[in-house]
Protein backbone atom coordinates (compact mmCIF):
# COMPACT_ATOMS: atom_id res chain seq x y z
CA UNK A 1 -101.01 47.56 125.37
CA UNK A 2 -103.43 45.26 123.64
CA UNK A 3 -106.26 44.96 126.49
CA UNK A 4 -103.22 44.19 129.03
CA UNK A 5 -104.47 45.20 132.66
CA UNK A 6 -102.47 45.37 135.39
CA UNK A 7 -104.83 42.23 137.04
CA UNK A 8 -104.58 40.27 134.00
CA UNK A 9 -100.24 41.13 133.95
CA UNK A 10 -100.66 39.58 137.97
CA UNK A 11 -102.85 36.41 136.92
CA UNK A 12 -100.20 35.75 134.58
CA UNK A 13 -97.53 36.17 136.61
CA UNK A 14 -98.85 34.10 139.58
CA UNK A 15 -99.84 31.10 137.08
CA UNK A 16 -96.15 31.43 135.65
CA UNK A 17 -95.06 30.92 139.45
CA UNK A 18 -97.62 27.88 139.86
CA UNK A 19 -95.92 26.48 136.96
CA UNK A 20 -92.37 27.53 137.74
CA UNK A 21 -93.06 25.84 141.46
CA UNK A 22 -94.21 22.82 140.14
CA UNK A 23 -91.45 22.28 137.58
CA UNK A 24 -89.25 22.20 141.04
CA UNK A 25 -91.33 19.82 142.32
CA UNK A 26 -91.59 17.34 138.85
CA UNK A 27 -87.61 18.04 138.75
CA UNK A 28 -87.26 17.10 142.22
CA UNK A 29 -89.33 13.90 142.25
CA UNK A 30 -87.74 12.88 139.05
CA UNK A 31 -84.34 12.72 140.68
CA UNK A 32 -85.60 10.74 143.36
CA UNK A 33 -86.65 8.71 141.05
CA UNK A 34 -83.70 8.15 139.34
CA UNK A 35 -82.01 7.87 142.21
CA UNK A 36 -83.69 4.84 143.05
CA UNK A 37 -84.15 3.50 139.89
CA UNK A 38 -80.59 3.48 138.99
CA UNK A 39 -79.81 2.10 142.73
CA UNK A 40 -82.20 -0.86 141.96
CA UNK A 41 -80.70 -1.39 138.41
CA UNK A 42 -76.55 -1.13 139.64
CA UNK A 43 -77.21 -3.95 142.35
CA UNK A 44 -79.26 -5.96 139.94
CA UNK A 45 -76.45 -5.59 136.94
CA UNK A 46 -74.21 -6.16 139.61
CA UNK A 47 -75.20 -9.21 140.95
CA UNK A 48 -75.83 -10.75 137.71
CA UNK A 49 -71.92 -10.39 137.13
CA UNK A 50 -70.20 -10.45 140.01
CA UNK A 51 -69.74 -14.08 139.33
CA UNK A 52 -67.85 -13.67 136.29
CA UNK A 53 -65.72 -11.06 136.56
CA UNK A 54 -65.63 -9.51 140.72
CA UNK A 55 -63.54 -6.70 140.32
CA UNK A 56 -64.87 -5.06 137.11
CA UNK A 57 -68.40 -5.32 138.66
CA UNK A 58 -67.47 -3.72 142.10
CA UNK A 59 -66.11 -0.46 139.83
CA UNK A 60 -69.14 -0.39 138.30
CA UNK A 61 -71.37 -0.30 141.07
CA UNK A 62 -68.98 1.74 143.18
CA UNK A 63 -69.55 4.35 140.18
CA UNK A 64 -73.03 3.39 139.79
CA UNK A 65 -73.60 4.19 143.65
CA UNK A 66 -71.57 7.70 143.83
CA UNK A 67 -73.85 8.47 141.06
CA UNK A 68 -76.90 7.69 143.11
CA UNK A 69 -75.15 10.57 145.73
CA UNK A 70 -74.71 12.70 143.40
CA UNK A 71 -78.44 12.47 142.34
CA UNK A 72 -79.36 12.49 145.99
CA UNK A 73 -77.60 15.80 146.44
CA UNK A 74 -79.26 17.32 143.66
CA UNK A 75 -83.11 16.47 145.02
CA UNK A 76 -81.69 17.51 148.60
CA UNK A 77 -80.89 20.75 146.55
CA UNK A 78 -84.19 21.10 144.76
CA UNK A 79 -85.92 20.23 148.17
CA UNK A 80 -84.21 22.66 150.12
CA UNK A 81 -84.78 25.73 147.24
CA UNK A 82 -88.58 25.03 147.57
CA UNK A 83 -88.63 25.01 151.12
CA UNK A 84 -86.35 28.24 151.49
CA UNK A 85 -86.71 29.60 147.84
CA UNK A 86 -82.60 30.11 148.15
CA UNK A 87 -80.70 27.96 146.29
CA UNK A 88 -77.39 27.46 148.30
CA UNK A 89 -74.52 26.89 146.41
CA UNK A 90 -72.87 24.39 149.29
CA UNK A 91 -74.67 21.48 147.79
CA UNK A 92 -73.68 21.87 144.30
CA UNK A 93 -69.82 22.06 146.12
CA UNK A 94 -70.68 18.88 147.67
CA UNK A 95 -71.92 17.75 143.90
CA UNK A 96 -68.58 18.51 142.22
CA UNK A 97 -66.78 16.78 145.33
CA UNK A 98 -68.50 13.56 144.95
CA UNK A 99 -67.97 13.63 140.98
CA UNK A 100 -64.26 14.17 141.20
CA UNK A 101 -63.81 11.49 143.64
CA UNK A 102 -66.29 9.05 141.54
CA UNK A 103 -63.55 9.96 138.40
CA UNK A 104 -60.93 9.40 140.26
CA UNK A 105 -61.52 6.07 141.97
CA UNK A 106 -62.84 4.63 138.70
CA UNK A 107 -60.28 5.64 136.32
CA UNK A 108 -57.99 4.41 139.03
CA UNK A 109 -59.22 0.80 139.16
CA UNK A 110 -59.99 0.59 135.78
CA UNK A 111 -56.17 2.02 134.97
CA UNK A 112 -54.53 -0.40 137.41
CA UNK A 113 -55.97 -3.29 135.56
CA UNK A 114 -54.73 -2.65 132.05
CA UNK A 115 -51.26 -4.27 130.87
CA UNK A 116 -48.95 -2.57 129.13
CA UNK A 117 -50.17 1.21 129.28
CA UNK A 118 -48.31 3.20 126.72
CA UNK A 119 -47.04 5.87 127.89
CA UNK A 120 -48.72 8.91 126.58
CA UNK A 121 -51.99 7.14 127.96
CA UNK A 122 -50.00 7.38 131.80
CA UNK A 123 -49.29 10.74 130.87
CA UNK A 124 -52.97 11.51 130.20
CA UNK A 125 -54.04 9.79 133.10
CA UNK A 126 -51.61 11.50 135.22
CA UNK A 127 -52.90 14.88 134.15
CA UNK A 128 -56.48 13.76 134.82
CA UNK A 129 -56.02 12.60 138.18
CA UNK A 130 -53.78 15.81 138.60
CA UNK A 131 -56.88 17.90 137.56
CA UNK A 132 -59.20 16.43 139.53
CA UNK A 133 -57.17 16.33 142.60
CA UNK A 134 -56.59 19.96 142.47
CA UNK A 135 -60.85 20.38 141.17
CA UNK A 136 -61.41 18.93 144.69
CA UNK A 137 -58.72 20.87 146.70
CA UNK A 138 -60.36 23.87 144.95
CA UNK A 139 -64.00 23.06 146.14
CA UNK A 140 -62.60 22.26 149.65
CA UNK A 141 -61.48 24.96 150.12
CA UNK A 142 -64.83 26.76 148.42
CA UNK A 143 -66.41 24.76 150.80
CA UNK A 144 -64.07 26.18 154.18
CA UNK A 145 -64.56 30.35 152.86
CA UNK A 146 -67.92 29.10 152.58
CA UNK A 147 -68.64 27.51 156.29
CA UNK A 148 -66.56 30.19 157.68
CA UNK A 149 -68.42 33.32 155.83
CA UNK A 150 -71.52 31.84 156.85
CA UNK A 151 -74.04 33.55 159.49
CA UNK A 152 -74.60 31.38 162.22
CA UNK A 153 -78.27 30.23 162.07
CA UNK A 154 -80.71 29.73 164.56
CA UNK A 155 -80.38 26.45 166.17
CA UNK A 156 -82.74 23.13 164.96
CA UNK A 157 -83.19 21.90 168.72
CA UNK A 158 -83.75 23.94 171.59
CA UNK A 159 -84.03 22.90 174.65
């Protein structure tokens, strides 16, 4: 096979894992990164117009900050995979929690201040809210099968 040894087959594999390890790690670090950076940036933005107009700037960072979780959860995620090499799938339930909630208190505030909402935009927002209601019910309960289908670990402390 072309002067392919089975040594030269296991160098490449271990520098593929060297590489596949440290795009966790640059993946990781970036959303902590971002994290911050866009939790620096939403309290700037949002004191530079709170003064004008309070209540649209409080949305914004309200959805800028449930961003920041969701960012969070995802380098808790990364971080726990390279410490465990399992990626658990109750973080990404936690992840599509947070964004449902982040839709729904949003679009709620920015809904409630609009006059004179035609009706087939109430309908639509209706449904949406509807939908995401029921996506978080659904991940809830994901969550519960989840908790209660788990094996009880070994405990952090002991005394």
């Amino acid at each position: 096979m072309l002067g392919w040894t089975p040594e030269s087959i296991k160098q490449w594999v271990r520098w593929m894992q060297f590489l596949d390890r440290w795009g966790y790690i640059t993946a990781c670090l970036s959303f902590l990164m971002v994290g911050m950076l866009v939790f620096g940036y939403s309290w700037f933005a949002y004191l530079q117009s709170v003064r004008g107009a309070f209540l649209p700037a409080t949305i914004a960072l309200l959805n800028d900050l449930l961003f920041v979780i969701i960012l969070l959860e995802l380098f808790r995620t990364v971080l726990g995979f390279l410490q465990s090499d399992r990626i658990r799938l109750e973080p990404f339930l936690h992840v599509g929690v947070i964004a449902s909630v982040r839709r729904i208190l949003t679009a709620g505030a920015e809904f409630s201040h609009q006059d004179n909402v035609p009706e087939e935009a109430f309908r639509h927002y209706l449904l949406d809210m509807g939908l995401h209601v029921m996506v978080i019910l659904v991940l809830m309960l994901a969550l519960y099968l989840l908790k209660k289908t788990e094996q009880p670990g070994e405990p952090l402390l002991t005394k």
